[in-house]
Protein backbone atom coordinates (compact mmCIF):
# COMPACT_ATOMS: atom_id res chain seq x y z
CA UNK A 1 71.15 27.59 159.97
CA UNK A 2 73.61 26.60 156.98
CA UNK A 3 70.67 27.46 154.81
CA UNK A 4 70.00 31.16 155.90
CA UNK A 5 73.93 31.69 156.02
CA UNK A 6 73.92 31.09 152.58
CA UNK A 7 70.95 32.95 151.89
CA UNK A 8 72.22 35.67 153.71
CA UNK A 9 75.77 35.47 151.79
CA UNK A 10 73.93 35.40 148.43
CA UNK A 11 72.07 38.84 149.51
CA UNK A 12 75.13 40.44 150.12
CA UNK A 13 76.41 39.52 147.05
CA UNK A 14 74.05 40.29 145.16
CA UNK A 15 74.30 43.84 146.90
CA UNK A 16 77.29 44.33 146.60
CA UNK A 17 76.93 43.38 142.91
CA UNK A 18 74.01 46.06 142.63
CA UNK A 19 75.70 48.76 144.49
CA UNK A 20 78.98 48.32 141.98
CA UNK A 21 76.69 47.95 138.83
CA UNK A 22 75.65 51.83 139.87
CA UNK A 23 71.76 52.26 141.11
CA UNK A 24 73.00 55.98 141.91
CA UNK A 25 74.10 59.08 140.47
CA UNK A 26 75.49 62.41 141.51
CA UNK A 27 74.03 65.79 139.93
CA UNK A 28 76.47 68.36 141.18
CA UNK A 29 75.93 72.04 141.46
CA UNK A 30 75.67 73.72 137.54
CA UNK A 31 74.25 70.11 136.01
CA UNK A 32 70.50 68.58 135.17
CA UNK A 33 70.37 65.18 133.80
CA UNK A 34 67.76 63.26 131.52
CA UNK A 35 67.24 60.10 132.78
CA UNK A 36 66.46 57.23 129.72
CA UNK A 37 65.18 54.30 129.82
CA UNK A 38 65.41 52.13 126.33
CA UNK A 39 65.58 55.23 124.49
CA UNK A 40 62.75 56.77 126.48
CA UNK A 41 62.89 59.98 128.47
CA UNK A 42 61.90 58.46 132.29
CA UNK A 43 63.26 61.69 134.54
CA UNK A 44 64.50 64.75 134.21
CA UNK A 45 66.60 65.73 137.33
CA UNK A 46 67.66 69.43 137.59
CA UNK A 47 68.17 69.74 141.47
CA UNK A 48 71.71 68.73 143.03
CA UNK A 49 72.21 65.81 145.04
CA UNK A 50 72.56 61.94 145.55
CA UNK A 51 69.90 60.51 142.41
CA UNK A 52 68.25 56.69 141.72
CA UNK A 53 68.21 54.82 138.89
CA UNK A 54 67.65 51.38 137.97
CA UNK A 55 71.24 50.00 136.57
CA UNK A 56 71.90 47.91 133.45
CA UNK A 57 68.09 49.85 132.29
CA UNK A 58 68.61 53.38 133.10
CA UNK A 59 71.02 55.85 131.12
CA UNK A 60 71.48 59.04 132.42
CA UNK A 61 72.44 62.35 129.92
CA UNK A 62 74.10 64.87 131.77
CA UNK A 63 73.97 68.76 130.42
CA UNK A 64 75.20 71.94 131.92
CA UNK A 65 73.25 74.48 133.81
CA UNK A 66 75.37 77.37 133.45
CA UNK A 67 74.97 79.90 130.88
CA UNK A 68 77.21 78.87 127.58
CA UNK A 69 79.15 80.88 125.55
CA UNK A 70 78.86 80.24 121.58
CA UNK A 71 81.74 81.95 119.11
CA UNK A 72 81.16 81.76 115.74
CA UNK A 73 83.12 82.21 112.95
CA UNK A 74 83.95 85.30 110.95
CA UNK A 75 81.60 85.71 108.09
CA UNK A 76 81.80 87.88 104.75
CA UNK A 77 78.53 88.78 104.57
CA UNK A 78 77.65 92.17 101.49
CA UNK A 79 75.90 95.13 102.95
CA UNK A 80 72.81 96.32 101.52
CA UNK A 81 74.79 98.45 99.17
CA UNK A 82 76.52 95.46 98.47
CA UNK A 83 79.67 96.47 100.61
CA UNK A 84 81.68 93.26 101.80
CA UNK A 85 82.54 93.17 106.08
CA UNK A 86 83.85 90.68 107.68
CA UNK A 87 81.27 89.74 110.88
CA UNK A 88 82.38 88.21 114.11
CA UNK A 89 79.05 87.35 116.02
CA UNK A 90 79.40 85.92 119.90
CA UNK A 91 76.03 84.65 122.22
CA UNK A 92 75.34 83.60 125.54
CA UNK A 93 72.94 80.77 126.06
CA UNK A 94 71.74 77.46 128.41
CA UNK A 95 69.78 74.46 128.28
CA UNK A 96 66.51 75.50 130.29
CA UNK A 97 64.53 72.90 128.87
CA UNK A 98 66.94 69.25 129.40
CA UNK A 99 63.80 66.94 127.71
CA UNK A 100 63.42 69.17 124.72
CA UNK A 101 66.81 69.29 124.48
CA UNK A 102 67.43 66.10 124.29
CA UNK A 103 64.88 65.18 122.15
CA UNK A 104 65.88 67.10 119.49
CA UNK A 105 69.86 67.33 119.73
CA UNK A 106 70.53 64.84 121.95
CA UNK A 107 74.25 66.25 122.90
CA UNK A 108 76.08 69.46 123.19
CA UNK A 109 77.69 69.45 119.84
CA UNK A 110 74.44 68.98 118.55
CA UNK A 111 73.66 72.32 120.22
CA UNK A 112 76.51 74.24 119.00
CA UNK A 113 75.80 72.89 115.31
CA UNK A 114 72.19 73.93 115.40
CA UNK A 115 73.25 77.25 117.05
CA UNK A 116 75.74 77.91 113.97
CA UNK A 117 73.15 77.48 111.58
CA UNK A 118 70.81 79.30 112.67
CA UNK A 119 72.62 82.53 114.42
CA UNK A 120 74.90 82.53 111.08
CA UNK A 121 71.95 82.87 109.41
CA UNK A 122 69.96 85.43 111.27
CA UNK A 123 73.08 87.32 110.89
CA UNK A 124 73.57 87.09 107.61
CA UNK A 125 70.40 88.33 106.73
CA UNK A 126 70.34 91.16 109.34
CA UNK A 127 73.71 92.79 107.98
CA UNK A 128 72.15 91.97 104.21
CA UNK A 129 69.42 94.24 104.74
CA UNK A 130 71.38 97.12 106.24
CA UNK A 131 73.55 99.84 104.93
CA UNK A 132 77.47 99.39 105.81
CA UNK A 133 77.53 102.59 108.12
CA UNK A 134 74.39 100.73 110.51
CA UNK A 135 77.21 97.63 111.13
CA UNK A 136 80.16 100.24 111.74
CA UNK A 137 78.62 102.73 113.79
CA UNK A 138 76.42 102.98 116.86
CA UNK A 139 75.46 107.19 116.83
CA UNK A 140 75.76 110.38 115.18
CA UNK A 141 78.23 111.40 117.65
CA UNK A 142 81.22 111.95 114.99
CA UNK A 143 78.98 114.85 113.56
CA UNK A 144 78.48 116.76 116.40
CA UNK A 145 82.32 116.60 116.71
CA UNK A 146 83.63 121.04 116.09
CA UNK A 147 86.44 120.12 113.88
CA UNK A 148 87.18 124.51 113.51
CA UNK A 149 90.61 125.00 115.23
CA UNK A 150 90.33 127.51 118.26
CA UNK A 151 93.60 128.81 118.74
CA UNK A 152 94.09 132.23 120.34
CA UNK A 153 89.89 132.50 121.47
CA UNK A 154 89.95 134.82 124.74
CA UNK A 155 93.57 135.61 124.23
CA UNK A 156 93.84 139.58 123.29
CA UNK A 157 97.80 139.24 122.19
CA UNK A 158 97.69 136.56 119.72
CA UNK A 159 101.28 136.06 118.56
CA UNK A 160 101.57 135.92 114.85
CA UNK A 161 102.74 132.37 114.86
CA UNK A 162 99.31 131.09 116.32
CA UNK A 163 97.49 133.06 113.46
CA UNK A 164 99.54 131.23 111.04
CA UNK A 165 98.48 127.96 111.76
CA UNK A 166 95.13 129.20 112.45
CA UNK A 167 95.05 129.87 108.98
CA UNK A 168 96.75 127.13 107.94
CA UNK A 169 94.63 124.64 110.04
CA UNK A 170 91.88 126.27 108.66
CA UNK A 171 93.41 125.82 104.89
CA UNK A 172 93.85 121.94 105.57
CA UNK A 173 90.21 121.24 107.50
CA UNK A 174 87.46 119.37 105.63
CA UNK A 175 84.30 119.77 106.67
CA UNK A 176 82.90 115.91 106.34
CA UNK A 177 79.45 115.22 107.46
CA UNK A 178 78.69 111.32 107.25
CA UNK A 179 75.70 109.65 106.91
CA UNK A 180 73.28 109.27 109.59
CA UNK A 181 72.59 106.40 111.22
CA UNK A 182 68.82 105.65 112.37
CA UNK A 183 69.67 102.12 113.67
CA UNK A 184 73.27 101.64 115.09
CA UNK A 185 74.81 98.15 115.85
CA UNK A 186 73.50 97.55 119.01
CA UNK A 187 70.09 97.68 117.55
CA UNK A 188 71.28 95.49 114.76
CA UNK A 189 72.44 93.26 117.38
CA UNK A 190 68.85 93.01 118.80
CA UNK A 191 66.96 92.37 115.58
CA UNK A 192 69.60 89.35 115.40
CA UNK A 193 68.70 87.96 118.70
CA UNK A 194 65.25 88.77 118.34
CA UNK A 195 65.45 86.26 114.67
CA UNK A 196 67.15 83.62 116.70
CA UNK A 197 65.84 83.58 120.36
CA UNK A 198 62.09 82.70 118.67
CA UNK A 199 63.36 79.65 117.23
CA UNK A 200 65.18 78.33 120.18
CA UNK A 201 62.39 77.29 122.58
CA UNK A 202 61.56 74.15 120.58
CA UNK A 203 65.21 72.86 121.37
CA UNK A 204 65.18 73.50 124.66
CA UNK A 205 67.30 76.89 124.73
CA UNK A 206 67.32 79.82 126.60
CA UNK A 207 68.86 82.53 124.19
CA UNK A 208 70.44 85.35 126.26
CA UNK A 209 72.13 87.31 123.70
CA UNK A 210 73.73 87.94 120.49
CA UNK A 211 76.71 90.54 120.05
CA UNK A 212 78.71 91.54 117.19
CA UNK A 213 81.90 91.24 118.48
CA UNK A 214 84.16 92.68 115.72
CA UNK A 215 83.78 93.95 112.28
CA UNK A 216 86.50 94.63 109.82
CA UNK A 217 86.64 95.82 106.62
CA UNK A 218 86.83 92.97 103.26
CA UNK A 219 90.21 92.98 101.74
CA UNK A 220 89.16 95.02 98.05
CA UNK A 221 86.90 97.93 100.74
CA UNK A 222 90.65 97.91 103.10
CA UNK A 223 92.22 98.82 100.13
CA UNK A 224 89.47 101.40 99.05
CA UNK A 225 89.52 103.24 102.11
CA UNK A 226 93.02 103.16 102.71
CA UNK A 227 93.48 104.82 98.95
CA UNK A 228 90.61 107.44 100.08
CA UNK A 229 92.92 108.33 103.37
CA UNK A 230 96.14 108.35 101.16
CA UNK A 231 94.13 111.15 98.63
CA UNK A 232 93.32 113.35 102.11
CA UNK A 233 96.32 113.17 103.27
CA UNK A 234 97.92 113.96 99.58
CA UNK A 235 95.64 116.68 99.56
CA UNK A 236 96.55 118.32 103.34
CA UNK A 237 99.96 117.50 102.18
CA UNK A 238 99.55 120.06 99.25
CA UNK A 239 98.25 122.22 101.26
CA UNK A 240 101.09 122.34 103.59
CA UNK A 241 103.06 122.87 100.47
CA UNK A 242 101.52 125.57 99.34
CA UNK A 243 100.83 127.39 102.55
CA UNK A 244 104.95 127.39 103.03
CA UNK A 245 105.61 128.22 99.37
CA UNK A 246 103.33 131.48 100.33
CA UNK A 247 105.37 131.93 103.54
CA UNK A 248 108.58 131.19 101.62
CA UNK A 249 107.67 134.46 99.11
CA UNK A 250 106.05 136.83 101.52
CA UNK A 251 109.75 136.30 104.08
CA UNK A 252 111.34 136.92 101.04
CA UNK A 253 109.91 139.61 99.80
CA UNK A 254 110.24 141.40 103.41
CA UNK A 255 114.00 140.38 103.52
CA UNK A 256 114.69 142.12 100.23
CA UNK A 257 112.66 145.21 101.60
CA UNK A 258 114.99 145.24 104.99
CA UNK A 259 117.80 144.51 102.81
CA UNK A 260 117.06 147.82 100.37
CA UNK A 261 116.57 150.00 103.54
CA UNK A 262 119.46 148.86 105.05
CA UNK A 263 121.78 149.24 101.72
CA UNK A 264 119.98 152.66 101.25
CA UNK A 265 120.15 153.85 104.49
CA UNK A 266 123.88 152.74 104.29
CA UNK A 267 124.20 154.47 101.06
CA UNK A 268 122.84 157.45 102.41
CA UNK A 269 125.73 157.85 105.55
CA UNK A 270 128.26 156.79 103.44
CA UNK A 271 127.40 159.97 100.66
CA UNK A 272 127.11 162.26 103.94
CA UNK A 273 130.14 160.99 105.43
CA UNK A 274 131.96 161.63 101.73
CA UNK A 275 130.05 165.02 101.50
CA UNK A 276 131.52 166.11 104.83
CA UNK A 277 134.90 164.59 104.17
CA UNK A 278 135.25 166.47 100.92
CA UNK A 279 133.92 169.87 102.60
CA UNK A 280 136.87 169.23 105.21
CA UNK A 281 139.16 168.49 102.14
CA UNK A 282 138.21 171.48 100.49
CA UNK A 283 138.47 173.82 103.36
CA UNK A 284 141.93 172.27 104.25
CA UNK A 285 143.00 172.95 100.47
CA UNK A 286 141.74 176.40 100.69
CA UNK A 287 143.76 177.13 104.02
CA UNK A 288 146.98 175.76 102.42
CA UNK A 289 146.87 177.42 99.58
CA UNK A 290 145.94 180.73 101.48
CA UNK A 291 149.09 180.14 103.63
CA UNK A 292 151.47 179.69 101.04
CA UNK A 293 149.99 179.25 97.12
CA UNK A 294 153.06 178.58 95.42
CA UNK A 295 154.22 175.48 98.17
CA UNK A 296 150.47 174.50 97.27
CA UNK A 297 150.65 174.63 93.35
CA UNK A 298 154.04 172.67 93.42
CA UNK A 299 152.40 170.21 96.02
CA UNK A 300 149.27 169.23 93.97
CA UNK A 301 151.56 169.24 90.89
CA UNK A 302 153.95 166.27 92.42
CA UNK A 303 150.50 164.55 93.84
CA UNK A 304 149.51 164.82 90.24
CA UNK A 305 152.86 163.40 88.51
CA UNK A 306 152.66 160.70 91.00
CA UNK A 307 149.37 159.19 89.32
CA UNK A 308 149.61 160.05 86.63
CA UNK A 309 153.24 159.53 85.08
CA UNK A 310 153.42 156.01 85.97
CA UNK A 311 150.71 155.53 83.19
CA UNK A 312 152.06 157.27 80.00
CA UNK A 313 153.84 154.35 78.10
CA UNK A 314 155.36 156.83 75.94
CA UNK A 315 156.29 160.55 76.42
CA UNK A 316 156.79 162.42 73.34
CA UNK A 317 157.11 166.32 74.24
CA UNK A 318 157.51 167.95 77.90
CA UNK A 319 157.26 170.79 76.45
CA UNK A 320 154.10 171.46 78.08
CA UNK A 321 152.81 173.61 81.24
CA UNK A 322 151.81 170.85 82.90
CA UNK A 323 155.54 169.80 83.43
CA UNK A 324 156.89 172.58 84.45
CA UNK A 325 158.07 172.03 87.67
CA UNK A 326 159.91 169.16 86.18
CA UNK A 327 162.46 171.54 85.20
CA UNK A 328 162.92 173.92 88.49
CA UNK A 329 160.90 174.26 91.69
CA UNK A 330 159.38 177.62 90.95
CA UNK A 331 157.41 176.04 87.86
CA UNK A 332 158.44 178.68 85.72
């Protein structure tokens, strides 16, 4: 009895030692596992649940089973007309094949590295063999684009203001066709998954996609087509100019016009109004001197001495008809 006590007490000892050295393993939902033994692929477990192994032997590699992101970095990477970009590339993939996987990278990072060289690479060459406008656009949409200003279509009283900058939009507008594009980036974006996704089956990867997710201009192109937008924009600029210096001239020339009609016109009423005073002078002069000629000659005679003596510095003779009615009020 003492015997299978002890028996029985080294059992449970030795299970309990068993169960704590780990003979089991979890795979939870989104994981497979490679099960090694001495270096040696034994299992591959990509189902979740409550797993077996044999402890102190076993090892077991766990790798996700959810799709992965991968962000590379930005690369400066020349067009084909040797045009530098800057090339932000993202892709989705997953581990659909844990043994080859493991096999040949063994870990995650080992993923990501091999997934930088080669993506990096497809898309270096991809962007190498294209022209810059195949990276930058996706259609020939911007062509189709009516640039002509429309003001004032349909309207039959177009004010004159609208016709100005009709004319002057019309003064400023380019007409800029680009290049067309037979590819696009999204197709660009395929020919770089299409490089990579071939080489990925011999790691044990499922490539899903590759996307360029931002391009930007190299510092010395910024610069170049910064200068090219400054020269437009000069150039609109000028033509802003010059369209006012027109407007400036043809204003002033129709304010001196109004101004020469109104000062003639003005002229005009002023000589009628000085025609018509002097015709009521004249017949007033006529009347007086009608009445009473001799009050009239000694009237325009003092009128006259009035103006006219005030200006002689120096009087030498009166003996003159002129001053006669100096002397006595008959001017005789």
């Amino acid at each position: 009895m003492k015997k299978l006590v002890t028996v029985l007490v080294v059992v449970f000892i030795a299970f309990i030692i068993f169960v704590l050295i780990g003979p089991f393993y979890v795979i939870n939902e989104g994981e497979q596992a490679v099960v090694t033994r001495f270096g040696a692929i034994v299992d591959v477990e990509q189902n979740a649940g409550l797993k077996f192994k044999i402890p102190l032997i076993d090892n077991v590699v766990k790798y996700p089973k959810r799709i992965l992101g991968w962000d590379g970095d930005a690369q400066r990477i020349p067009t084909k007309e040797n045009q530098f970009i800057w090339v932000d590339t993202t892709a989705r993939w997953r581990i659909n094949d844990p043994k080859k996987f493991y096999e040949s990278l063994s870990t995650l990072e080992g993923g990501y590295s091999r997934l930088d060289g080669i993506i990096d690479s497809s898309v270096r060459t991809v962007i190498s063999q294209n022209n810059l406008r195949e990276a930058v656009r996706n259609s020939n949409i911007i062509n189709d684009i009516d640039r002509v200003p429309t003001i004032g279509q349909g309207d039959s009283a177009v004010s004159q203001d609208e016709v100005n900058l009709e004319e002057l939009k019309k003064l400023t507008f380019t007409n800029q066709n680009y290049e067309e594009v037979s590819r696009g980036r999204e197709q660009l974006s395929r020919d770089m998954f299409s490089a990579t996704a071939e080489l990925m089956p011999q790691f044990g990867i499922e490539l899903i996609d590759v996307v360029l997710r931002q391009i930007r201009y190299s510092d010395e192109l910024t610069n170049s087509v910064y200068e090219r937008m400054k020269k437009e924009r000069n150039q609109i600029a000028e033509a802003y100019r010059s369209y006012g210096e027109g407007q400036k001239a043809i204003l002033l020339g129709r304010l001196e016009n109004e101004k020469k009609q109104i000062l003639s016109k003005a002229y005009e009423e002023a000589e009628t109004i000085k025609g018509t005073a002097d015709a009521t002078a004249t017949t007033i002069y006529a009347d007086a001197y009608e009445t009473d000629p001799n009050f009239f000659n000694f009237w325009r005679s003092i009128e006259s001495y009035r103006k006219t003596l005030p200006k002689f510095n120096k009087t030498l003779s009166t003996d003159m008809e002129y001053f006669n009615y100096l002397y006595n009020e008959d001017g005789r």
